[in-house]
Protein backbone atom coordinates (compact mmCIF):
# COMPACT_ATOMS: atom_id res chain seq x y z
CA UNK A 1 79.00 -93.43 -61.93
CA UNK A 2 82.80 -94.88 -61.53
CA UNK A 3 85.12 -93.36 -59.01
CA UNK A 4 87.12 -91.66 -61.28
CA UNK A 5 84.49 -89.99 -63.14
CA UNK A 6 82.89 -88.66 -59.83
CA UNK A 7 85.92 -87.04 -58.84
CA UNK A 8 86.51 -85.58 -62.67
CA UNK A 9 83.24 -84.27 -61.97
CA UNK A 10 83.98 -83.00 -58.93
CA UNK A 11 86.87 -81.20 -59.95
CA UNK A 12 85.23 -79.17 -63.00
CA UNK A 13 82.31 -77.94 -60.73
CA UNK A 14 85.01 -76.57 -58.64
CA UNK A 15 86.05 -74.75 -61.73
CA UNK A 16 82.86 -73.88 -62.57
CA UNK A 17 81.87 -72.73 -59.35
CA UNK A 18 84.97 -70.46 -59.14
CA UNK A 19 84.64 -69.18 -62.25
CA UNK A 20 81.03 -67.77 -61.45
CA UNK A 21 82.07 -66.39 -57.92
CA UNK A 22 84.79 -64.23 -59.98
CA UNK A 23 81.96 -62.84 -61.95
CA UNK A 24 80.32 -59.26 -60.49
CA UNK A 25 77.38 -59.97 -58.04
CA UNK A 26 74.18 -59.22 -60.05
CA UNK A 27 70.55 -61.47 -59.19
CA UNK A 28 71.05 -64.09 -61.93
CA UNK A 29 74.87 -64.70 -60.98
CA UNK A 30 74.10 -64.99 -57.09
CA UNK A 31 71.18 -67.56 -58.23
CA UNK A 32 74.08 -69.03 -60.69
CA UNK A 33 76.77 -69.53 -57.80
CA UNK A 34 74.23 -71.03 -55.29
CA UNK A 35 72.95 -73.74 -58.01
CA UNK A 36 76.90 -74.24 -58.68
CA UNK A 37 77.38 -74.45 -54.81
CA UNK A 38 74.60 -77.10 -54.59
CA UNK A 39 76.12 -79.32 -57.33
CA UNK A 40 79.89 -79.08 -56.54
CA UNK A 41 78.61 -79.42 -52.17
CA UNK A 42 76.81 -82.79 -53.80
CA UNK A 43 79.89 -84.13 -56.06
CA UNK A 44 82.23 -83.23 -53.02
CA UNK A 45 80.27 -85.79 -50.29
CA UNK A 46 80.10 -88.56 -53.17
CA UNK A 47 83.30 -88.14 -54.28
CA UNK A 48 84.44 -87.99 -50.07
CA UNK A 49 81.69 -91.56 -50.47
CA UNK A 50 83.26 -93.27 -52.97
CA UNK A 51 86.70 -92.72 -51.77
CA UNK A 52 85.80 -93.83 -48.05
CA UNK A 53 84.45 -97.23 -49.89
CA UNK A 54 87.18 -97.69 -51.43
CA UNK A 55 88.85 -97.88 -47.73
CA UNK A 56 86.21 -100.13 -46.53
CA UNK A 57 84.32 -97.62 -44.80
CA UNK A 58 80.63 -96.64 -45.11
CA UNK A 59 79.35 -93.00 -44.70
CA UNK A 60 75.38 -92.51 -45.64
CA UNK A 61 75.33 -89.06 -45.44
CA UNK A 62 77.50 -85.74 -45.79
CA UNK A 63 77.57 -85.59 -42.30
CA UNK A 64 79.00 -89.14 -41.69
CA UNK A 65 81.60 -88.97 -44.65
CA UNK A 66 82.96 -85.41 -43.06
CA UNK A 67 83.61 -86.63 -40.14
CA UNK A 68 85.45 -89.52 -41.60
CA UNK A 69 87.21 -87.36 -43.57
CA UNK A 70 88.25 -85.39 -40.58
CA UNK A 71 88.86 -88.25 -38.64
CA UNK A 72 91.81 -89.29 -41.66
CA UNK A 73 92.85 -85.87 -41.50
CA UNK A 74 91.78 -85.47 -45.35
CA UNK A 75 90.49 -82.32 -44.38
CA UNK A 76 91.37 -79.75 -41.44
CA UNK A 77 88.43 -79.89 -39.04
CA UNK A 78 86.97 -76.53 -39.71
CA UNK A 79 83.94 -75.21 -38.87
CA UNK A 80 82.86 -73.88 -42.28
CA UNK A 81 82.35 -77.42 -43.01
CA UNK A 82 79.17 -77.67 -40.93
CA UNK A 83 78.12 -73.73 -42.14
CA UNK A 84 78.17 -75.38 -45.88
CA UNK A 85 76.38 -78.45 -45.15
CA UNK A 86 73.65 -76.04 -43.59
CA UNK A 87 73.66 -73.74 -46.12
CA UNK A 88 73.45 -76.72 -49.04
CA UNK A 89 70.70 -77.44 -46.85
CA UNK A 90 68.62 -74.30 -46.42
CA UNK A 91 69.44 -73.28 -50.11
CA UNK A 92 67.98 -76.62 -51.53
CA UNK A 93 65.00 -76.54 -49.19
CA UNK A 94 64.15 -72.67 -48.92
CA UNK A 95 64.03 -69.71 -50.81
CA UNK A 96 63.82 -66.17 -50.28
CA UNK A 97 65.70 -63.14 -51.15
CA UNK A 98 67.65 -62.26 -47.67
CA UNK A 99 68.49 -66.31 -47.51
CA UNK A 100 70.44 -65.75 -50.71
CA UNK A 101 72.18 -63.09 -49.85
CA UNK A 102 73.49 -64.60 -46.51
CA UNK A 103 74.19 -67.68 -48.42
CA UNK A 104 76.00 -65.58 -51.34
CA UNK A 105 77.96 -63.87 -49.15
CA UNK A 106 79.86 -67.04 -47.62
CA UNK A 107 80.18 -69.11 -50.92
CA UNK A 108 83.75 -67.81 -51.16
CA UNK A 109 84.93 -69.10 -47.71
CA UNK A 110 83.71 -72.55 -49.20
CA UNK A 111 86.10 -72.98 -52.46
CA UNK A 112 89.16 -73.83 -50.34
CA UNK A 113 87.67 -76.60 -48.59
CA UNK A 114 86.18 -77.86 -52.07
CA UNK A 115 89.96 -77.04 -53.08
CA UNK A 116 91.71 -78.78 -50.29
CA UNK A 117 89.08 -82.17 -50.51
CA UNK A 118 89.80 -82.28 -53.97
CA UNK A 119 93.91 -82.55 -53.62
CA UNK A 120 93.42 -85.09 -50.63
CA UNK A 121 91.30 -87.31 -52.72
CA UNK A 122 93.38 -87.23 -55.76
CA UNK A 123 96.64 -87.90 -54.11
């Protein structure tokens, strides 16, 4: 997949995923946001990859192409940034009903960053 259409990608799973969040919290639209978290938390660290190549630099993970991103000062070193890449983690890997909850209940404080990445890497 080119740059461009990573980051076009990127930016409609952002929509998507903020459209769903503004919907009222039942069991399917929880489940619904934290499949939309998933994909738009995996478009954001290839779309942070392929713009990091395109500087020359190599990241291999999400964890490597944040800090490179912080490092530029593409994105403000917050710690929510770590909480996401956690709970991408945890809600790819496990599954139970008090996990999704948690999880659910901090999907909100992740749009802005997906936001803010977004404008940095399209500027």
């Amino acid at each position: 997949m080119k740059k461009e259409e990573i980051f076009h990608s990127f930016a409609r799973s952002i929509e998507r995923f903020s459209e769903i969040l503004g919907e009222p919290k039942t069991v399917a639209n929880r489940d619904s946001a934290i499949k939309r978290f998933e994909l738009t938390f995996e478009l954001a660290w290839k779309s942070a990859k392929a713009y990091l190549a395109d500087k020359g630099m190599v990241c291999r993970s999400p964890r490597d192409c944040l800090a490179e991103m912080f490092r530029l000062g593409l994105v403000a070193d917050d710690p929510c940034w770590l909480l996401m890449i956690d709970d991408r983690n945890l809600s790819v890997h496990t599954y139970n009903e008090k996990l999704a909850d948690d999880i659910y209940g901090r999907l909100k404080n992740y749009l802005p960053l997906f936001g803010a990445l977004n404008l940095s890497l399209t500027k």
